[in-house]
Structures are given as structure tokens and as C-alpha cells.
PDB file of N, CA and C in Angstrom:
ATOM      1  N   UNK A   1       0.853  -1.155   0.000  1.00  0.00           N
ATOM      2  CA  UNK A   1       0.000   0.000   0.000  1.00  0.00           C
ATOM      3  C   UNK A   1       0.906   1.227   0.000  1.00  0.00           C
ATOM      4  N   UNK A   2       0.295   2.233  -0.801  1.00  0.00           N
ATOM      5  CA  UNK A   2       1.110   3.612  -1.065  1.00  0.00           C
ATOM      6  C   UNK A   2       1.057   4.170   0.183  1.00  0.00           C
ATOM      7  N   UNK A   3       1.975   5.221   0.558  1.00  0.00           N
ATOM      8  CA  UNK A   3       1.440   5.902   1.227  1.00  0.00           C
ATOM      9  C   UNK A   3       0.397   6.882   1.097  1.00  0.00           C
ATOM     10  N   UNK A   4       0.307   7.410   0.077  1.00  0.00           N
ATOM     11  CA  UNK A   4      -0.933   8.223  -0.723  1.00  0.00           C
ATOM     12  C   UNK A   4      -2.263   6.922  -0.204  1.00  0.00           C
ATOM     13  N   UNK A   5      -2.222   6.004  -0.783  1.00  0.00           N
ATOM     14  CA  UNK A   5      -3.427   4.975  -0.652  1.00  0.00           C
ATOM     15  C   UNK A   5      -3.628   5.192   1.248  1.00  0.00           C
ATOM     16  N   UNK A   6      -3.342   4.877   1.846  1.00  0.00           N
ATOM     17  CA  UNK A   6      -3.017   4.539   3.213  1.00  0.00           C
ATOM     18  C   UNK A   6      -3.353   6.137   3.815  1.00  0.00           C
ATOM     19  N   UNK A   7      -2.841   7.099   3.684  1.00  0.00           N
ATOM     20  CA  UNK A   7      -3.123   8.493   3.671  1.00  0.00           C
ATOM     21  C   UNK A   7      -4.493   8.656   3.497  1.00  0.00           C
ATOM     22  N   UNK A   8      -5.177   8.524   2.513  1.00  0.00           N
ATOM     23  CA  UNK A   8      -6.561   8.560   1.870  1.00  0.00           C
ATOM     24  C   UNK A   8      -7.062   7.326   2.465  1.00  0.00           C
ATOM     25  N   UNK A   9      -7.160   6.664   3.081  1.00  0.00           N
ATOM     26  CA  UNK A   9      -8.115   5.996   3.973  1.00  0.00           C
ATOM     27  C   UNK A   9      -8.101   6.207   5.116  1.00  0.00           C
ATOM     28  N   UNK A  10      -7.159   7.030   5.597  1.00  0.00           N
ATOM     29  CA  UNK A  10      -6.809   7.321   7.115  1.00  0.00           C
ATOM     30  C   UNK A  10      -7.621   8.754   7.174  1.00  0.00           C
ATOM     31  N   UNK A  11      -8.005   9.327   5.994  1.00  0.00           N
ATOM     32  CA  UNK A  11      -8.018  10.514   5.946  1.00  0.00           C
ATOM     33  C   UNK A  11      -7.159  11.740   6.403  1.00  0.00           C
ATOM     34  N   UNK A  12      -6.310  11.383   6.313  1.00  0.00           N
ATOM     35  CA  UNK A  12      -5.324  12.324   6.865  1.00  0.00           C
ATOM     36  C   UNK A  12      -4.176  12.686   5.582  1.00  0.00           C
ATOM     37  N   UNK A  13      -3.156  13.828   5.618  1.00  0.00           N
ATOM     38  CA  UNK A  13      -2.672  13.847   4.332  1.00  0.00           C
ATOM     39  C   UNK A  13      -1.264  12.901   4.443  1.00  0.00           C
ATOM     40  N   UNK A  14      -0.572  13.482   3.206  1.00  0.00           N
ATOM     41  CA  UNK A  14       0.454  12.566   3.198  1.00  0.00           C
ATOM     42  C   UNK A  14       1.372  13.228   4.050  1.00  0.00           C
ATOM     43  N   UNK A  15       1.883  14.390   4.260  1.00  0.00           N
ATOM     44  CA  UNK A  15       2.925  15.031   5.094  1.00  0.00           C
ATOM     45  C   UNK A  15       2.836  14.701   6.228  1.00  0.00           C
ATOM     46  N   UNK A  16       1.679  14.410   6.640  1.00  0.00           N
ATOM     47  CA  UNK A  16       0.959  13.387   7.976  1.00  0.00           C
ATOM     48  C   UNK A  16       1.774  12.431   8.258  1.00  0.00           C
ATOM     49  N   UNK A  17       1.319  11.876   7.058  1.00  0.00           N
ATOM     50  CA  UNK A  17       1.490   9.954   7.195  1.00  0.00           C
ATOM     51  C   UNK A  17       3.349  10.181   7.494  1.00  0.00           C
ATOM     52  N   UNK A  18       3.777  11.230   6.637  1.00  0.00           N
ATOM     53  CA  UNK A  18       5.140  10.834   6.790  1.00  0.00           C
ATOM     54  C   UNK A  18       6.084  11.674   7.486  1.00  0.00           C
ATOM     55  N   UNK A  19       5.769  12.606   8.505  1.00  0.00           N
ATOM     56  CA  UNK A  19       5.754  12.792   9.855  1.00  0.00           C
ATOM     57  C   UNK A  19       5.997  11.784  10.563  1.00  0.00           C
ATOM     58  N   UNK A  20       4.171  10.983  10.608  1.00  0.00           N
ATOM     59  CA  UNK A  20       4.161   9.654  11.823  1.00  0.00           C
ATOM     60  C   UNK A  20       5.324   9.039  11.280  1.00  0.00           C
ATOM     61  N   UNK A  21       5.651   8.462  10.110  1.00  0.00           N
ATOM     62  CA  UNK A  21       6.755   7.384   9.458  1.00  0.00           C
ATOM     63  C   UNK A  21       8.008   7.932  10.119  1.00  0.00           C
ATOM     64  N   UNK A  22       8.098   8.737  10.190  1.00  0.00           N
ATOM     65  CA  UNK A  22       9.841   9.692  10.392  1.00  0.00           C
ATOM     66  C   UNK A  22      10.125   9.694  11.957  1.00  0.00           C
ATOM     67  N   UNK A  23       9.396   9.399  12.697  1.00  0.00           N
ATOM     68  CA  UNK A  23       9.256   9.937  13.907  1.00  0.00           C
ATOM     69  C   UNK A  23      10.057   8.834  14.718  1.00  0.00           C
ATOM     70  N   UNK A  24      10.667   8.621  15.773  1.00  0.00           N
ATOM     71  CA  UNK A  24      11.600   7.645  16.461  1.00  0.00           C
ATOM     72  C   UNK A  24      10.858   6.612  17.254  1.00  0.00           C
ATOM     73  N   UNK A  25      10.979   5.818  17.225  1.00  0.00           N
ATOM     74  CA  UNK A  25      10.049   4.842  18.136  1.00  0.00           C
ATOM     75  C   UNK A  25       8.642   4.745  17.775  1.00  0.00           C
ATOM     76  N   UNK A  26       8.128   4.911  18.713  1.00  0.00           N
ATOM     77  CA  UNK A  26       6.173   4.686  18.348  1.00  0.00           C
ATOM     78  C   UNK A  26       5.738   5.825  17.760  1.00  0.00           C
ATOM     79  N   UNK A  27       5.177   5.437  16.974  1.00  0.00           N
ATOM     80  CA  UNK A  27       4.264   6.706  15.499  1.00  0.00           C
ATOM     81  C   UNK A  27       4.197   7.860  16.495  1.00  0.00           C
ATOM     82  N   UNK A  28       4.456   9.086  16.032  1.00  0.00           N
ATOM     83  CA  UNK A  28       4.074  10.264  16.909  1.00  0.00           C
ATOM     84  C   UNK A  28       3.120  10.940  15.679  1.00  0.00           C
ATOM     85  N   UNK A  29       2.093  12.173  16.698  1.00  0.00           N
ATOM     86  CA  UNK A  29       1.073  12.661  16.191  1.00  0.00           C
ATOM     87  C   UNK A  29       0.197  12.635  16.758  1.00  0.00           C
ATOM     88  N   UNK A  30      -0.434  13.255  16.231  1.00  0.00           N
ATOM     89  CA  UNK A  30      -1.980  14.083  17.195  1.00  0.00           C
ATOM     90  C   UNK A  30      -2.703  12.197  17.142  1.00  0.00           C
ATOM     91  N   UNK A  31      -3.512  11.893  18.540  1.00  0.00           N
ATOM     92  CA  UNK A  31      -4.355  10.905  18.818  1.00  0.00           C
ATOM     93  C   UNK A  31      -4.795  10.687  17.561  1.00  0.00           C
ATOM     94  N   UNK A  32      -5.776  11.093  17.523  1.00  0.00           N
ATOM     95  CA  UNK A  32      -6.782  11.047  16.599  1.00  0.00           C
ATOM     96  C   UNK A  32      -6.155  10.158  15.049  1.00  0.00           C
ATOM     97  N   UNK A  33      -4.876  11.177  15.030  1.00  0.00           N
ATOM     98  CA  UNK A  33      -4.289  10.851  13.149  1.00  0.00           C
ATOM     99  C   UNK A  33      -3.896   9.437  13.587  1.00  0.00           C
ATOM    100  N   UNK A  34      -3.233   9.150  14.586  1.00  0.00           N
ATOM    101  CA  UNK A  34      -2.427   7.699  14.499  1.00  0.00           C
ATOM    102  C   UNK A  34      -3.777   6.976  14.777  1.00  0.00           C
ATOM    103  N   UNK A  35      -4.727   6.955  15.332  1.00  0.00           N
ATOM    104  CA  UNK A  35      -5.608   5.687  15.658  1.00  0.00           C
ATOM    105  C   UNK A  35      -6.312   6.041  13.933  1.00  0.00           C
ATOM    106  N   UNK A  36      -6.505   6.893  13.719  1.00  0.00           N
ATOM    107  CA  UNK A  36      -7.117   6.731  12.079  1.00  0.00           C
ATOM    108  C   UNK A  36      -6.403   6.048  11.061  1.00  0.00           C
ATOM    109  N   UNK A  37      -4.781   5.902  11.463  1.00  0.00           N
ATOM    110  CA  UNK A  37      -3.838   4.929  10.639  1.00  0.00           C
ATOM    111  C   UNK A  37      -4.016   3.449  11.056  1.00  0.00           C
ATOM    112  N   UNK A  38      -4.202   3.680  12.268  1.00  0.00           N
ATOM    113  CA  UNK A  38      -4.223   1.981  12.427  1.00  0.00           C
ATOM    114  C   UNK A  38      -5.455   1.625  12.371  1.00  0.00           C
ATOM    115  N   UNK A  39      -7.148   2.298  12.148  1.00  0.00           N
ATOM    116  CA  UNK A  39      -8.137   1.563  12.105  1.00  0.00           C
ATOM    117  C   UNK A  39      -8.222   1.498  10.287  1.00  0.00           C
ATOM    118  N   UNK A  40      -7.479   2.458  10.104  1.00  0.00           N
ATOM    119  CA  UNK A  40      -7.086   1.885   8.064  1.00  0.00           C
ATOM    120  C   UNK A  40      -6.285   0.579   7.891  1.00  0.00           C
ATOM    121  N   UNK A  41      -5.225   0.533   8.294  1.00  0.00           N
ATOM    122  CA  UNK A  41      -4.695  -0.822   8.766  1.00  0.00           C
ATOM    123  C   UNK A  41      -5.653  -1.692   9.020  1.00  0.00           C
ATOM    124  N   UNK A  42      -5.493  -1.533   9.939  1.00  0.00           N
ATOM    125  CA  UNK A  42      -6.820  -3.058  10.367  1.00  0.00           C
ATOM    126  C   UNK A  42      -8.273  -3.276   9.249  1.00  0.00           C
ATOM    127  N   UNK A  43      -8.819  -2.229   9.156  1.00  0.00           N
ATOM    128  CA  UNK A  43      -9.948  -2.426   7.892  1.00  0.00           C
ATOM    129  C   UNK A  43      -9.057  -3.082   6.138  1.00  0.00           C
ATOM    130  N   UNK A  44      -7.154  -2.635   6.293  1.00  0.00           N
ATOM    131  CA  UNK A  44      -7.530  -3.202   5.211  1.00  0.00           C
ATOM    132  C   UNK A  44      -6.767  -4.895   5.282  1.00  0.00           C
ATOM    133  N   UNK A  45      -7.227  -5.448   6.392  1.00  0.00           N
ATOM    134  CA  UNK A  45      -6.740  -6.855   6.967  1.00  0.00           C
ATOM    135  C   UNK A  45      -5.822  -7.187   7.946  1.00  0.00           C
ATOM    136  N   UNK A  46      -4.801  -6.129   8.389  1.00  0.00           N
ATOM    137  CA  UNK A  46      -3.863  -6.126   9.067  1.00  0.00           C
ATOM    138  C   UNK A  46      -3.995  -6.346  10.871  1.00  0.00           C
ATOM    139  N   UNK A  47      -3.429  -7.168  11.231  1.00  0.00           N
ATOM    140  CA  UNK A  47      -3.553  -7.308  13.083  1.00  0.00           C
ATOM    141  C   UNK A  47      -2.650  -6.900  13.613  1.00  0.00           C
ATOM    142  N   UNK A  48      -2.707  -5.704  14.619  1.00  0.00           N
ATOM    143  CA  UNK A  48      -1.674  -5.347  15.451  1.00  0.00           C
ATOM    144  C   UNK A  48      -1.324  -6.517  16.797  1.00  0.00           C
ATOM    145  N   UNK A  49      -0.139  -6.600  16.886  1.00  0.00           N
ATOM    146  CA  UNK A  49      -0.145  -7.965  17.874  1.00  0.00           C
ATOM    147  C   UNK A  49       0.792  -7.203  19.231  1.00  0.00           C
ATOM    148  N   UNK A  50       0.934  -8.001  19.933  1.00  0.00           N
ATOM    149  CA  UNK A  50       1.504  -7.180  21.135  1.00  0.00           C
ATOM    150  C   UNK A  50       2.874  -7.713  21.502  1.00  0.00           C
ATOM    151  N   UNK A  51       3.061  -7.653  22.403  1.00  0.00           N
ATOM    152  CA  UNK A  51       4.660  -7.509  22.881  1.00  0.00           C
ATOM    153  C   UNK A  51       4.319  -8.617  23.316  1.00  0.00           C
ATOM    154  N   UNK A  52       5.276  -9.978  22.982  1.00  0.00           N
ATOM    155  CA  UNK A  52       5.308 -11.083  23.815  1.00  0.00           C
ATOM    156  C   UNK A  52       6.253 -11.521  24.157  1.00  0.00           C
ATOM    157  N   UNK A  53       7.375 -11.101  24.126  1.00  0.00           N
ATOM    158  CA  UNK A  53       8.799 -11.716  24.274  1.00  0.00           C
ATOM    159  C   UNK A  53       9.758 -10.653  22.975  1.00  0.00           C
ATOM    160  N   UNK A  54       9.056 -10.995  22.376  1.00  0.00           N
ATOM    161  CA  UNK A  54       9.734 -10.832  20.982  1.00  0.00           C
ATOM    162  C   UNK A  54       9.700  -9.663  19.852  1.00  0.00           C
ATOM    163  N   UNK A  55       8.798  -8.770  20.826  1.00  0.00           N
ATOM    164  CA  UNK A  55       8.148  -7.228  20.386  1.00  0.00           C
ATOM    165  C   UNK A  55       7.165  -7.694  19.916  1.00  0.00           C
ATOM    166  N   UNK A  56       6.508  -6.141  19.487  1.00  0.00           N
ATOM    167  CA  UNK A  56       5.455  -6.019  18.833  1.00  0.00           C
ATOM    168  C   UNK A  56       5.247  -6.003  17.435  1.00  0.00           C
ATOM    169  N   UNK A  57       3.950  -6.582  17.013  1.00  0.00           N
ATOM    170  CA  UNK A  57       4.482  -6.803  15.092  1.00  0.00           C
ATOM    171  C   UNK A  57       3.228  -6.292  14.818  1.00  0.00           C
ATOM    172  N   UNK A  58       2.767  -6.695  13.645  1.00  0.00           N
ATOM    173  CA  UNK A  58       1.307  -6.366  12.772  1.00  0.00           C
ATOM    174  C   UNK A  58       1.778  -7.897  11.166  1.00  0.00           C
ATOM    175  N   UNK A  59       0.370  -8.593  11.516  1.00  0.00           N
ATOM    176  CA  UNK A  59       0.487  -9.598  10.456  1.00  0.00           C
ATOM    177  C   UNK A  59      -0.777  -9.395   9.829  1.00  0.00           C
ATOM    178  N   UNK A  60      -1.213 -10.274   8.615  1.00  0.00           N
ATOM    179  CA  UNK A  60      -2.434 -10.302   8.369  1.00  0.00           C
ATOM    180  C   UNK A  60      -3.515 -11.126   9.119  1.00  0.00           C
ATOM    181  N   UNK A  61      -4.696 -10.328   9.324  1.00  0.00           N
ATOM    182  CA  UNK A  61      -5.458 -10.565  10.124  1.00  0.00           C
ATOM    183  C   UNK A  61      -6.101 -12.102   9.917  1.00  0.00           C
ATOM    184  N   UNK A  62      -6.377 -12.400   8.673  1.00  0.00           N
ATOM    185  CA  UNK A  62      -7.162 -13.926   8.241  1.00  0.00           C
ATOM    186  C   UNK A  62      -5.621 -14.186   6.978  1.00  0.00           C
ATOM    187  N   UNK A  63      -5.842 -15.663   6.936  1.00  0.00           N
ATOM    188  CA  UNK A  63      -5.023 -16.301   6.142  1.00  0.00           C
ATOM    189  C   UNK A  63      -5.644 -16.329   4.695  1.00  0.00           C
ATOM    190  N   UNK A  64      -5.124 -16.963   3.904  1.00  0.00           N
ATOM    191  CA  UNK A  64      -5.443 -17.079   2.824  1.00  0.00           C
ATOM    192  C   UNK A  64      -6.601 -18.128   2.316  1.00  0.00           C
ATOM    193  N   UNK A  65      -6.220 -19.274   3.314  1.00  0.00           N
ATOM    194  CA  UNK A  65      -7.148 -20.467   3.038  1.00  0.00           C
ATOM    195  C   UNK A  65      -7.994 -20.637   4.293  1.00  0.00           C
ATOM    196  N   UNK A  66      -8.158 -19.263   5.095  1.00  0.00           N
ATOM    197  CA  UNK A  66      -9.381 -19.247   5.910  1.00  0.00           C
ATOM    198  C   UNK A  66     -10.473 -18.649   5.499  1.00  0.00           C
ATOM    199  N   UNK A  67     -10.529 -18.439   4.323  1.00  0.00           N
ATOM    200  CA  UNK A  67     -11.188 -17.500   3.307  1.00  0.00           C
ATOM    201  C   UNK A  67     -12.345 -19.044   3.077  1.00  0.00           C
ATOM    202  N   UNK A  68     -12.285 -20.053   2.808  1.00  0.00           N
ATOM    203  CA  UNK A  68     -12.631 -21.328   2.117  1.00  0.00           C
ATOM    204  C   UNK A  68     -13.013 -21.728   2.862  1.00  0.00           C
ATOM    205  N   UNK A  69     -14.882 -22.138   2.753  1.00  0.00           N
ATOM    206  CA  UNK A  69     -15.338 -23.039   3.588  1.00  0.00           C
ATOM    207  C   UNK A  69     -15.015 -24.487   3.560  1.00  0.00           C
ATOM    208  N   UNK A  70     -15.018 -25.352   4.265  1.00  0.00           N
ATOM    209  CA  UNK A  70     -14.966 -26.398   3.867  1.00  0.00           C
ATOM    210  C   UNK A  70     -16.196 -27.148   4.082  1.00  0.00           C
ATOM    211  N   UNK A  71     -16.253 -28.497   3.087  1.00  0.00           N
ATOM    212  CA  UNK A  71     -17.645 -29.088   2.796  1.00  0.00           C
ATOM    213  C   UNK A  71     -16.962 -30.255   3.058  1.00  0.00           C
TER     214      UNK A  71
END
């Protein structure tokens, strides 16, 4: 995903998006802009996961072949 794409679903602009990107450690920026990045994230499949040992990541939320019912 572009950042333009990702920008435009977050509604926020791109100098935004790449602010938060530039910033040291955890996304910085007004509340609002970063939770509007990550509920774009997540709407477009993505899972934020948490710190378990091993840090924190973001994978895709459903697999590929959880898509497929089975009969």
C-alpha cells in the first residue's frame, strides 16, 4: 500500500502519514491521526499484535485459506 493509498483511507494527508513514518520509536502525532492509521490498517486486513517476548508486530489478520469453507 502507497502511502498516498493509506493516507486517503486514514483521511489524513500525506505530510501526515510521513511525519508519523519519520518519527523515532512509536508513530508520533496528534491521537486522533495515528488511531485513524491503524483503524485503516486493520480495515484493510492487518492485526496489530503485542509484545510477547519478541516485540510487537502487525500480520495479516485472516489467512489465505481461511477464506474457504470447507464441505
Amino acid at each position: 500500500m502507497s502511502q498516498a493509498e493509506l493516507a486517503s483511507l486514514a483521511s489524513i494527508s500525506v505530510p501526515t502519514l510521513k511525519r508519523m513514518e519519520a518519527s523515532e520509536g512509536l508513530a508520533s502525532g496528534m491521537a486522533n491521526n495515528v488511531r485513524a492509521v491503524v483503524t485503516a490498517l486493520e480495515q484493510a486486513g492487518l492485526e496489530f499484535i503485542p509484545e510477547n517476548g519478541g516485540g510487537a508486530g502487525i500480520r495479516f489478520s485472516r489467512r489465505a485459506n481461511d477464506t474457504h469453507e470447507e464441505h
